[in-house]
C-alpha atoms as a PDB file:
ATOM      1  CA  UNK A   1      -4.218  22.767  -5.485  1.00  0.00           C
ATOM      2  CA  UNK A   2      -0.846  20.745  -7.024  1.00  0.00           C
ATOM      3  CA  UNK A   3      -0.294  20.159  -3.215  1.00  0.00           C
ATOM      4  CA  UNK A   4      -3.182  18.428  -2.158  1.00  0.00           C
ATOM      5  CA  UNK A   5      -2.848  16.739  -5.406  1.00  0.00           C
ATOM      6  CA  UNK A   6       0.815  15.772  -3.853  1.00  0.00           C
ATOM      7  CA  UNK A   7      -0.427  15.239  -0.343  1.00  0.00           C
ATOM      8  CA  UNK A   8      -3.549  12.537  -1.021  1.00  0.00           C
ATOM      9  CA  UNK A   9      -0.956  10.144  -2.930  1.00  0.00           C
ATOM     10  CA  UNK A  10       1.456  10.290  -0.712  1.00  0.00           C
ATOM     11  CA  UNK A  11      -0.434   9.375   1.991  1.00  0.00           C
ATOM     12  CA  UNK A  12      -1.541   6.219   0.175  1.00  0.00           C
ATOM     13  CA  UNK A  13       1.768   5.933  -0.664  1.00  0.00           C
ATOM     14  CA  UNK A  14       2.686   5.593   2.607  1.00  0.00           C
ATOM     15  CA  UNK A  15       0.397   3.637   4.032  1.00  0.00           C
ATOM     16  CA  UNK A  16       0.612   1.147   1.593  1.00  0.00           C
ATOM     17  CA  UNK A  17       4.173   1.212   2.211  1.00  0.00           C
ATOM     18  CA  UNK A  18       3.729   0.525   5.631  1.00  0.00           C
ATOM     19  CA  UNK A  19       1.336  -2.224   5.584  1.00  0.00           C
ATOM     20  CA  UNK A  20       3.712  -4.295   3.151  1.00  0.00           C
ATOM     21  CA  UNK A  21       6.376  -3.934   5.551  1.00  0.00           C
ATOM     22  CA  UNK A  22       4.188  -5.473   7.913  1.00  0.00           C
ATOM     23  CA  UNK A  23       3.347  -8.276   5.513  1.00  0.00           C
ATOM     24  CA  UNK A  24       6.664  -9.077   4.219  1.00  0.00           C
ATOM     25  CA  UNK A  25       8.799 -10.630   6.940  1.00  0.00           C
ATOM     26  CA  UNK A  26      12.839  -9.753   7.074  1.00  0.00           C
ATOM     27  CA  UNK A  27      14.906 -12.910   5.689  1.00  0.00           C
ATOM     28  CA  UNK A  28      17.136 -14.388   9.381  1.00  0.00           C
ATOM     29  CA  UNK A  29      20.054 -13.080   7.245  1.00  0.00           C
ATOM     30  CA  UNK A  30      19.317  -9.340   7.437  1.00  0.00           C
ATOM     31  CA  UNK A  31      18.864  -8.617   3.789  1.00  0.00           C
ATOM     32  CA  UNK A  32      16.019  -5.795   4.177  1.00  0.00           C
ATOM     33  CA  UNK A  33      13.583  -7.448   1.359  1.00  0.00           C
ATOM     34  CA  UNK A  34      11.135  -5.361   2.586  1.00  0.00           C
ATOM     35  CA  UNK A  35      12.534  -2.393   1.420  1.00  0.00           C
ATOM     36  CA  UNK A  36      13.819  -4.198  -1.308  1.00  0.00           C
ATOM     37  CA  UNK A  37      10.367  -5.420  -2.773  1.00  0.00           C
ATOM     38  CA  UNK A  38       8.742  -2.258  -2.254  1.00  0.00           C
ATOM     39  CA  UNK A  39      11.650  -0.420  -4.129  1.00  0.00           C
ATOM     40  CA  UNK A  40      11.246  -2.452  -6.704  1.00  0.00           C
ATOM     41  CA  UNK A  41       7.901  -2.460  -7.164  1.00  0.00           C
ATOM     42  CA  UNK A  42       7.852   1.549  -7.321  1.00  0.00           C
ATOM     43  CA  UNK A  43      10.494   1.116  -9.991  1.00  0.00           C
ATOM     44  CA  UNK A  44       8.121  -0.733 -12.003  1.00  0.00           C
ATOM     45  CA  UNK A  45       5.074   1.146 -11.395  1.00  0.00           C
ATOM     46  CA  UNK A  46       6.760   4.405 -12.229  1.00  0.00           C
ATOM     47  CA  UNK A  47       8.528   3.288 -15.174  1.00  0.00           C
ATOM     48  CA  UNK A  48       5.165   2.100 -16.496  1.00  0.00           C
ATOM     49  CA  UNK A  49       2.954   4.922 -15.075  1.00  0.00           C
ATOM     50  CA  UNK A  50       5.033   7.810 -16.779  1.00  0.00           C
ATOM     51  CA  UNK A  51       4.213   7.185 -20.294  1.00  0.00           C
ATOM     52  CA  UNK A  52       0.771   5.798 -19.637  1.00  0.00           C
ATOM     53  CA  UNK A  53       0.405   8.945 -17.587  1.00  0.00           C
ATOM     54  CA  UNK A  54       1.756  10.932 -20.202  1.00  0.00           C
ATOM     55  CA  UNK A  55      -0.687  10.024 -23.114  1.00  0.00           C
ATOM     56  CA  UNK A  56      -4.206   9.089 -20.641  1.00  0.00           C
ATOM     57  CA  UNK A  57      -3.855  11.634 -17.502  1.00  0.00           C
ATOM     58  CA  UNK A  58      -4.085  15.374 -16.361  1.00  0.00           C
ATOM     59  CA  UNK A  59      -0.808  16.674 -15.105  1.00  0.00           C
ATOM     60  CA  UNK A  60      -2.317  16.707 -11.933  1.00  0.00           C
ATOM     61  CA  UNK A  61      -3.471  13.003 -11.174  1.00  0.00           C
ATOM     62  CA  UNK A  62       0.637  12.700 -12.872  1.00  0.00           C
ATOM     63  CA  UNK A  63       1.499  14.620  -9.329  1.00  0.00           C
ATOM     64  CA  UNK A  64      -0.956  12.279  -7.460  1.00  0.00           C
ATOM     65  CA  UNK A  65       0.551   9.358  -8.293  1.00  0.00           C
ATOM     66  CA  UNK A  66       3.940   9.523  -9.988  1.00  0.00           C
ATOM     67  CA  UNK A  67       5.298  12.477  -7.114  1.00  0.00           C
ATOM     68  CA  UNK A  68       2.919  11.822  -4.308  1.00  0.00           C
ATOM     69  CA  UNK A  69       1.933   8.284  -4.225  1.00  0.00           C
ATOM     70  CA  UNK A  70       5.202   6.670  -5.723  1.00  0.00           C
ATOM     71  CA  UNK A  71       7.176   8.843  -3.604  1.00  0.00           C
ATOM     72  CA  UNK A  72       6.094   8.596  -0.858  1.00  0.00           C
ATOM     73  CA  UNK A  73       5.721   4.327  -1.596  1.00  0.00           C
ATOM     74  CA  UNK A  74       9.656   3.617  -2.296  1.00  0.00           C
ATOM     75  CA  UNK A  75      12.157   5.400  -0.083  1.00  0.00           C
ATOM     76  CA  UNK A  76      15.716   5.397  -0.940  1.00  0.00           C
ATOM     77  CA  UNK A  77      16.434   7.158   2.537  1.00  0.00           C
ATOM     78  CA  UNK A  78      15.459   3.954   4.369  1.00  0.00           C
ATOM     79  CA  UNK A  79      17.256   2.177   1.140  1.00  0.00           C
ATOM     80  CA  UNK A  80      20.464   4.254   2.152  1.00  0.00           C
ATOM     81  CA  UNK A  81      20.235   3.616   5.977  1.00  0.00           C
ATOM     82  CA  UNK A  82      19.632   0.073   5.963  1.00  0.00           C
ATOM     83  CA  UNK A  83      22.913  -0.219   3.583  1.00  0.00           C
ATOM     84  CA  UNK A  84      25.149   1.601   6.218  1.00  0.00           C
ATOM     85  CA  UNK A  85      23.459  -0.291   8.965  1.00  0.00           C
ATOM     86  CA  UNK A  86      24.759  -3.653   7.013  1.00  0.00           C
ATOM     87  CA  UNK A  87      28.284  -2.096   6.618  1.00  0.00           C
ATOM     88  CA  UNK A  88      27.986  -1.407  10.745  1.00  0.00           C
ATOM     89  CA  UNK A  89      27.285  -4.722  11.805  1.00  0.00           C
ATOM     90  CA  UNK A  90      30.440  -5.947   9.793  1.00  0.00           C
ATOM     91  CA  UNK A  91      27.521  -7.326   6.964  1.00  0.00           C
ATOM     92  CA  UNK A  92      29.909  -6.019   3.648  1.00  0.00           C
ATOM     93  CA  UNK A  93      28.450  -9.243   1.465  1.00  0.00           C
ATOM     94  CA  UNK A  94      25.100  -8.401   2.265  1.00  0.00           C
ATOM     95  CA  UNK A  95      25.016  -4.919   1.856  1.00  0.00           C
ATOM     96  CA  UNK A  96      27.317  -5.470  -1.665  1.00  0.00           C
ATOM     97  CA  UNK A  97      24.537  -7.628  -2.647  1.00  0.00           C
ATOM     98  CA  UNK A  98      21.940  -5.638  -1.581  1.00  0.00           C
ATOM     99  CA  UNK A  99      23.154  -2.276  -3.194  1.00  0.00           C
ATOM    100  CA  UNK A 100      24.018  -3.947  -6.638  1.00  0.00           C
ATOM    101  CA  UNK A 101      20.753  -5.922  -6.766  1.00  0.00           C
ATOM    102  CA  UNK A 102      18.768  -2.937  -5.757  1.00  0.00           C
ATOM    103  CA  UNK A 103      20.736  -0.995  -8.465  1.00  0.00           C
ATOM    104  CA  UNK A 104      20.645  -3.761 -11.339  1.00  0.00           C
ATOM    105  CA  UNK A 105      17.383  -4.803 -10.260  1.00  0.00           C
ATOM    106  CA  UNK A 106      15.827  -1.409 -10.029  1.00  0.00           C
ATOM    107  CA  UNK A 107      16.834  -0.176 -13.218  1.00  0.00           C
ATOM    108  CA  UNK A 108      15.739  -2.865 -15.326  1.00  0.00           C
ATOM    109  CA  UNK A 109      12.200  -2.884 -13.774  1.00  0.00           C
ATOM    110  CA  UNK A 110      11.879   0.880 -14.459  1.00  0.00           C
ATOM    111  CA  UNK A 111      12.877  -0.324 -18.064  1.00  0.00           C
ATOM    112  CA  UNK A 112      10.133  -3.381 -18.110  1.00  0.00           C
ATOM    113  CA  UNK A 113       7.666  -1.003 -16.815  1.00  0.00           C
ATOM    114  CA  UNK A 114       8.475   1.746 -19.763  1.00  0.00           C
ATOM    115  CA  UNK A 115       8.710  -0.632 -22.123  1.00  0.00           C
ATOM    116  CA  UNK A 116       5.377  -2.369 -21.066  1.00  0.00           C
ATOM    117  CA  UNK A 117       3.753   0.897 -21.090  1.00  0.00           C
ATOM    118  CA  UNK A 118       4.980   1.659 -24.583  1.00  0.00           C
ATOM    119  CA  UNK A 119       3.600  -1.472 -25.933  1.00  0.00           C
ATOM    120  CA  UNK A 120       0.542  -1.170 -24.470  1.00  0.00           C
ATOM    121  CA  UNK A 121       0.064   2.811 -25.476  1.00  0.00           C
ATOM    122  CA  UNK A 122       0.489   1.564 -29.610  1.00  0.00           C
ATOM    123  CA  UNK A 123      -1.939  -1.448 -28.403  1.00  0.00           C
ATOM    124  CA  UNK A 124      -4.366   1.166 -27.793  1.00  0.00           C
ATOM    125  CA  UNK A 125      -3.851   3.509 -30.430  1.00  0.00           C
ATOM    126  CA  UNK A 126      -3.945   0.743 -33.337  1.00  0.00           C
ATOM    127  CA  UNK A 127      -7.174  -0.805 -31.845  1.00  0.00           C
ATOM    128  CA  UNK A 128      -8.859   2.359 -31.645  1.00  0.00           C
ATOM    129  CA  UNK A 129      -7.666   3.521 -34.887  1.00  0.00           C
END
């Protein structure tokens, strides 16, 4: 059952993956922001949705959207190809910039998302209490 669990999310995950990319046009410089935003925003999401998930949700609807959804929504394959397609085309500054922003970037989002979760989680507990 953990695998249909796995399977619905990420095909959401996916999709909604996809349809951003068709939303968010490339930049003329060939920074991928596409993959960019959408890496970002799953660093985010998942840094807020584990300890939400944690204290409100099942373990499975934790595989639904934390392993299924958000994994199959960011993608640090296409992250990795893009980066050595930058380095091909003789691109070094943009692919520098892109793999220390996505790094930098990344990582503090996961961070605003835990701690935003966090806050929110006593929020809950002292108004309830």
């Amino acid at each position: 059952m953990n695998y249909l669990f796995i399977l619905i999310g990420g095909f959401f995950g996916a999709i909604l993956r996809y349809i951003i990319g068709l939303l968010v046009h490339p930049l003329s410089n060939g920074f991928p922001i596409q993959t960019f935003l959408i890496n970002i925003i799953g660093c985010f999401f998942l840094g807020f949705f584990l300890p939400m998930a944690k204290v409100n949700l099942k373990p499975e609807y934790t595989l639904l959207i934390g392993t299924g959804f958000t994994g199959a929504f960011t993608t640090f394959s296409t992250f990795s190809l893009e980066n050595v397609a930058l380095i091909n085309e003789k691109k070094l500054l943009i692919s520098l910039i892109y793999l220390i922003s996505s790094l930098v970037i990344g990582i503090s989002f996961s961070y605003l998302g835990f701690k935003a979760a966090n806050k929110f989680n006593k929020l809950k507990g002292e108004t309830s209490s």
